[in-house]
N, C-alpha and C. Protein backbone atom coordinates (compact mmCIF):
# COMPACT_ATOMS: atom_id res chain seq x y z
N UNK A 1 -19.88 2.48 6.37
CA UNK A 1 -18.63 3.16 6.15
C UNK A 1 -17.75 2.28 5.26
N UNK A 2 -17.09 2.92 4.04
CA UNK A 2 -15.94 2.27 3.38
C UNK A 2 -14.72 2.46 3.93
N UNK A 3 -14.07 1.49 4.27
CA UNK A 3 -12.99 1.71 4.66
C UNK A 3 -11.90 1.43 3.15
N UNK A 4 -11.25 2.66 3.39
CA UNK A 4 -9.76 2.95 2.31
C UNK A 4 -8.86 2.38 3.16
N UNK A 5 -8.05 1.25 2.72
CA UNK A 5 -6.72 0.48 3.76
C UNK A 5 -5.44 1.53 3.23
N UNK A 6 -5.01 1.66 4.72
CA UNK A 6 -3.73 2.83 4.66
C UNK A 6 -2.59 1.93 4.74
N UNK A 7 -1.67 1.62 3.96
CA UNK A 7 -0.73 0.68 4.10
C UNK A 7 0.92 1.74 3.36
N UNK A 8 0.55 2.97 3.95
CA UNK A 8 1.47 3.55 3.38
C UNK A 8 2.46 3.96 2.46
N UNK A 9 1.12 3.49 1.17
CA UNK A 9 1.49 4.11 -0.20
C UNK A 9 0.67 4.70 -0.68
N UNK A 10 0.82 5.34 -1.98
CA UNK A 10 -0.52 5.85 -2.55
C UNK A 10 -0.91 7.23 -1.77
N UNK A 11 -1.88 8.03 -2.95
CA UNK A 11 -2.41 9.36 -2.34
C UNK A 11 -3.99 9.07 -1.75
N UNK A 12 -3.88 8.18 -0.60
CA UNK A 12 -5.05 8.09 -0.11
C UNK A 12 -6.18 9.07 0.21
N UNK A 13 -5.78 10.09 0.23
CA UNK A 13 -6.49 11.24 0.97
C UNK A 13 -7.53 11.40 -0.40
N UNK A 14 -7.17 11.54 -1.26
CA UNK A 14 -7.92 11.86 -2.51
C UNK A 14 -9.11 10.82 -2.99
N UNK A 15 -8.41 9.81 -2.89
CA UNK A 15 -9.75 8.44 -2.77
C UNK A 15 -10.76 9.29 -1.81
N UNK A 16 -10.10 9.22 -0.72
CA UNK A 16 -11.32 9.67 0.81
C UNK A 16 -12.28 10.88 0.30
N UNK A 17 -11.30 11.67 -0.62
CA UNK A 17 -12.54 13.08 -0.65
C UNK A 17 -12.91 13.08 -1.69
N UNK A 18 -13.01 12.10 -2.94
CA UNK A 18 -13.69 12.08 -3.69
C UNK A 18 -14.93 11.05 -3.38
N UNK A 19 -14.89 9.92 -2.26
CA UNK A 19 -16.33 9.52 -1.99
C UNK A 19 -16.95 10.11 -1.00
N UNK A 20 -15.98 11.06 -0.38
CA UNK A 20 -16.95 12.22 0.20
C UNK A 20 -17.61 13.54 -0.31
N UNK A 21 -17.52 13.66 -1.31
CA UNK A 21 -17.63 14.61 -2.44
C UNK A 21 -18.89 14.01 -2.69
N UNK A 22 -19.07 12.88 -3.19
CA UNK A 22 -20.46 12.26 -3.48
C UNK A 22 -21.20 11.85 -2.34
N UNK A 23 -20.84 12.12 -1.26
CA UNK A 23 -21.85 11.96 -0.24
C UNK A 23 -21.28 10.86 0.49
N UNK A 24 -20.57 10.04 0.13
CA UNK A 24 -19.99 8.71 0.75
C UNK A 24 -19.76 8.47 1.54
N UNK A 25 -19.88 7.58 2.92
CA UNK A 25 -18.95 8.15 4.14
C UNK A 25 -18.02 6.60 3.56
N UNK A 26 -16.61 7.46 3.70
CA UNK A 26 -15.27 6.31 3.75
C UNK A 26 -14.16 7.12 4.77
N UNK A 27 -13.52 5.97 4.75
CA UNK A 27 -12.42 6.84 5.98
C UNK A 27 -10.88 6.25 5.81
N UNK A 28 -9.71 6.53 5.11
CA UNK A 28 -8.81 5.87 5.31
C UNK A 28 -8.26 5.32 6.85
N UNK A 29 -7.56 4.18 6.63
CA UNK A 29 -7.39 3.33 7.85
C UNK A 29 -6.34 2.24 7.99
N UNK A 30 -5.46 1.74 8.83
CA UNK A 30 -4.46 0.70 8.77
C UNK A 30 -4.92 -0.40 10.32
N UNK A 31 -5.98 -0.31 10.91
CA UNK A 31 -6.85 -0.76 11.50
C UNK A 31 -7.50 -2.02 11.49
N UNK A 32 -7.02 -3.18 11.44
CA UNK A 32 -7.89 -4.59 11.25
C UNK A 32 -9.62 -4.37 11.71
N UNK A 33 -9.88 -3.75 12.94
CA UNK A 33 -10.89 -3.72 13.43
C UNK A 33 -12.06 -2.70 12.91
N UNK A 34 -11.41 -1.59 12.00
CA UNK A 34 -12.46 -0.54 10.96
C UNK A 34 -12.62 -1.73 9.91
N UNK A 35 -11.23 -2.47 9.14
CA UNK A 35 -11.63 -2.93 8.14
C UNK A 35 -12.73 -3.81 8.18
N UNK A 36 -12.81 -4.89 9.76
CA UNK A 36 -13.91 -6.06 10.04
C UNK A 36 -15.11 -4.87 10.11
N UNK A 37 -15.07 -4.08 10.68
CA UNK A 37 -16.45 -3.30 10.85
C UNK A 37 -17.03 -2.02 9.28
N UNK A 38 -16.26 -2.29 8.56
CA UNK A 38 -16.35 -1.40 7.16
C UNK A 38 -17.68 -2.54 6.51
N UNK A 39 -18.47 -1.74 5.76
CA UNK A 39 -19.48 -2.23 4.67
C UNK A 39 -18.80 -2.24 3.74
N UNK A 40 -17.65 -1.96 3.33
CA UNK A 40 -17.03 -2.29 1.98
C UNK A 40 -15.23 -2.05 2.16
N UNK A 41 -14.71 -2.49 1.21
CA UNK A 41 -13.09 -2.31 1.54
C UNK A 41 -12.44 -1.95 -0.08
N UNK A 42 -11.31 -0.81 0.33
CA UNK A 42 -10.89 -0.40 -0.93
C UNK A 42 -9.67 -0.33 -0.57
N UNK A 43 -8.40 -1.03 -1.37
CA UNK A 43 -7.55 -1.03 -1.81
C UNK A 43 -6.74 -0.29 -3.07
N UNK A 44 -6.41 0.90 -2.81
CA UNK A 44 -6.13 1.54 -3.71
C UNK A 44 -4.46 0.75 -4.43
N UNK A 45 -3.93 1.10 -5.12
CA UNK A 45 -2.84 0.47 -5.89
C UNK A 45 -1.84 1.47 -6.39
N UNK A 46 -0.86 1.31 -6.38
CA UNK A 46 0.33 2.52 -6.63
C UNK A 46 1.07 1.78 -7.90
N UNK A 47 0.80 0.67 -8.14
CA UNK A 47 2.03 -0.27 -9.55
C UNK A 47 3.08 -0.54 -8.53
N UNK A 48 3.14 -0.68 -7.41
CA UNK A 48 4.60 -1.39 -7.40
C UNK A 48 4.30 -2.54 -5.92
N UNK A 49 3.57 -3.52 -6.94
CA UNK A 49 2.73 -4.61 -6.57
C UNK A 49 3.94 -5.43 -5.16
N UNK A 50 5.15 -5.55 -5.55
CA UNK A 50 6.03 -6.59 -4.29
C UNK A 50 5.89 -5.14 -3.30
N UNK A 51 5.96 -4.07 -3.11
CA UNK A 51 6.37 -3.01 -2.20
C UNK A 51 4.98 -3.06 -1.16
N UNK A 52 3.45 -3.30 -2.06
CA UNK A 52 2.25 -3.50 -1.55
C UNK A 52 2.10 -4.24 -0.44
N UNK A 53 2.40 -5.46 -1.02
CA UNK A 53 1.89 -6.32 -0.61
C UNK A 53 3.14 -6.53 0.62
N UNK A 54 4.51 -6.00 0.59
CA UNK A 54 5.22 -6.04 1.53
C UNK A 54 4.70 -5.22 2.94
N UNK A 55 4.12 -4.27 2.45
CA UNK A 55 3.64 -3.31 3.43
C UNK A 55 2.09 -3.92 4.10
N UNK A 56 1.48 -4.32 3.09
CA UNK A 56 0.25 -5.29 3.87
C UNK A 56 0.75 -6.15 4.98
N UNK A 57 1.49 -7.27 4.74
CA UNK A 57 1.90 -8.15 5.48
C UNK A 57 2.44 -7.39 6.71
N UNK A 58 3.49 -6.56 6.22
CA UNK A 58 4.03 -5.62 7.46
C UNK A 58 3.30 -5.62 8.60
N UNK A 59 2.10 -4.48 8.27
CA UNK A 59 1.13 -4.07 9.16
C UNK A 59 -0.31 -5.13 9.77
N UNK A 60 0.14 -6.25 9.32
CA UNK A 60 -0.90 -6.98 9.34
C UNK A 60 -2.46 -7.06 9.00
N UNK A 61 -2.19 -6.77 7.66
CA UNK A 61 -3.70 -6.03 7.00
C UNK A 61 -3.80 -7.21 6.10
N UNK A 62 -3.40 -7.93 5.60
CA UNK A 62 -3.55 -9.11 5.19
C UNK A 62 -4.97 -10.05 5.19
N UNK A 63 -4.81 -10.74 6.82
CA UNK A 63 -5.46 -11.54 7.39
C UNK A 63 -7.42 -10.51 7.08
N UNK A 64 -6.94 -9.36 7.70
CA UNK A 64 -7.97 -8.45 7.89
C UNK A 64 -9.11 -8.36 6.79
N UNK A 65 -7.75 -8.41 5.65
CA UNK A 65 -8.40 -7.68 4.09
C UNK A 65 -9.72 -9.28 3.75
N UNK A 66 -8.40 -10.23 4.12
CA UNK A 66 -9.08 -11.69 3.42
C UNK A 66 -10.27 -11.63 4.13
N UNK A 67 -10.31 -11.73 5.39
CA UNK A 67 -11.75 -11.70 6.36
C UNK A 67 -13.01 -11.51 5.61
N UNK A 68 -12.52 -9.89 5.29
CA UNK A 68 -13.89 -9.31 4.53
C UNK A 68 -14.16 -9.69 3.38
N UNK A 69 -13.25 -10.18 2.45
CA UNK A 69 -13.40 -10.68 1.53
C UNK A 69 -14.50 -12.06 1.18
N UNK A 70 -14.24 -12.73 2.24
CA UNK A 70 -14.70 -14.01 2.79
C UNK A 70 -16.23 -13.58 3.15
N UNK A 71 -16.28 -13.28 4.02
CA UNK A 71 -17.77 -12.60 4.52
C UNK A 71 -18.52 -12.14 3.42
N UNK A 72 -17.84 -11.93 2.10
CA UNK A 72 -18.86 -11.13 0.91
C UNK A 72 -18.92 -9.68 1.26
N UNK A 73 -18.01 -8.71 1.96
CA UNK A 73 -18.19 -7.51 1.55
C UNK A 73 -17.36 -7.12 0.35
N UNK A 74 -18.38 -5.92 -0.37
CA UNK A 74 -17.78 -5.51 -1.25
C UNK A 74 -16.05 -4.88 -1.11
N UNK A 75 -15.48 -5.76 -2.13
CA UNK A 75 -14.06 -5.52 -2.37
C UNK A 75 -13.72 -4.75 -3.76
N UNK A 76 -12.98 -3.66 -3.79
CA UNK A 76 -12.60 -2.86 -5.18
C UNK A 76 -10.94 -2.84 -4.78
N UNK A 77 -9.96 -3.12 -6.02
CA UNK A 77 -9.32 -3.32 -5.53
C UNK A 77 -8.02 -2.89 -6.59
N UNK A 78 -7.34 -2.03 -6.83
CA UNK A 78 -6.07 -1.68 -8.45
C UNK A 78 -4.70 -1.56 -7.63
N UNK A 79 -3.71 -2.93 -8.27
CA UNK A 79 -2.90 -2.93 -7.79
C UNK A 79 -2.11 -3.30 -8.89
């Protein structure tokens, strides 16, 4: 499963059904524990990079995101 991080920007839903469209299973999420258990992690990006990353920290998706990063799962990431 790809997990899409929900950090309450962006039209997430559309990421989700276009890799379900191709067969994909992804699932948007604001969840530390989908993101540790996701085969891959996607960060979608809206351009308003301080508002992002304010809302990461917020929710504590941060720590989560780096984890996977670290471990070598695939990261895609437009911010």
């Amino acid at each position: 499963m790809i997990a899409i991080v929900d950090y309450g920007m962006g039209n997430l839903r559309s990421v989700e059904k276009g890799f379900k469209k191709v067969g994909i299973d992804a699932t948007v999420t604001s969840s530390p524990a989908a993101i540790d258990n996701a085969s891959a992690v996607v960060l979608p990006g809206v351009g308003a990079f301080r508002d992002c990353i304010r809302n990461l920290t917020d929710l504590s998706l941060t720590e989560a995101i780096s984890k996977a990063i670290q471990k070598g799962k695939p990261y895609l990431y437009r911010l």
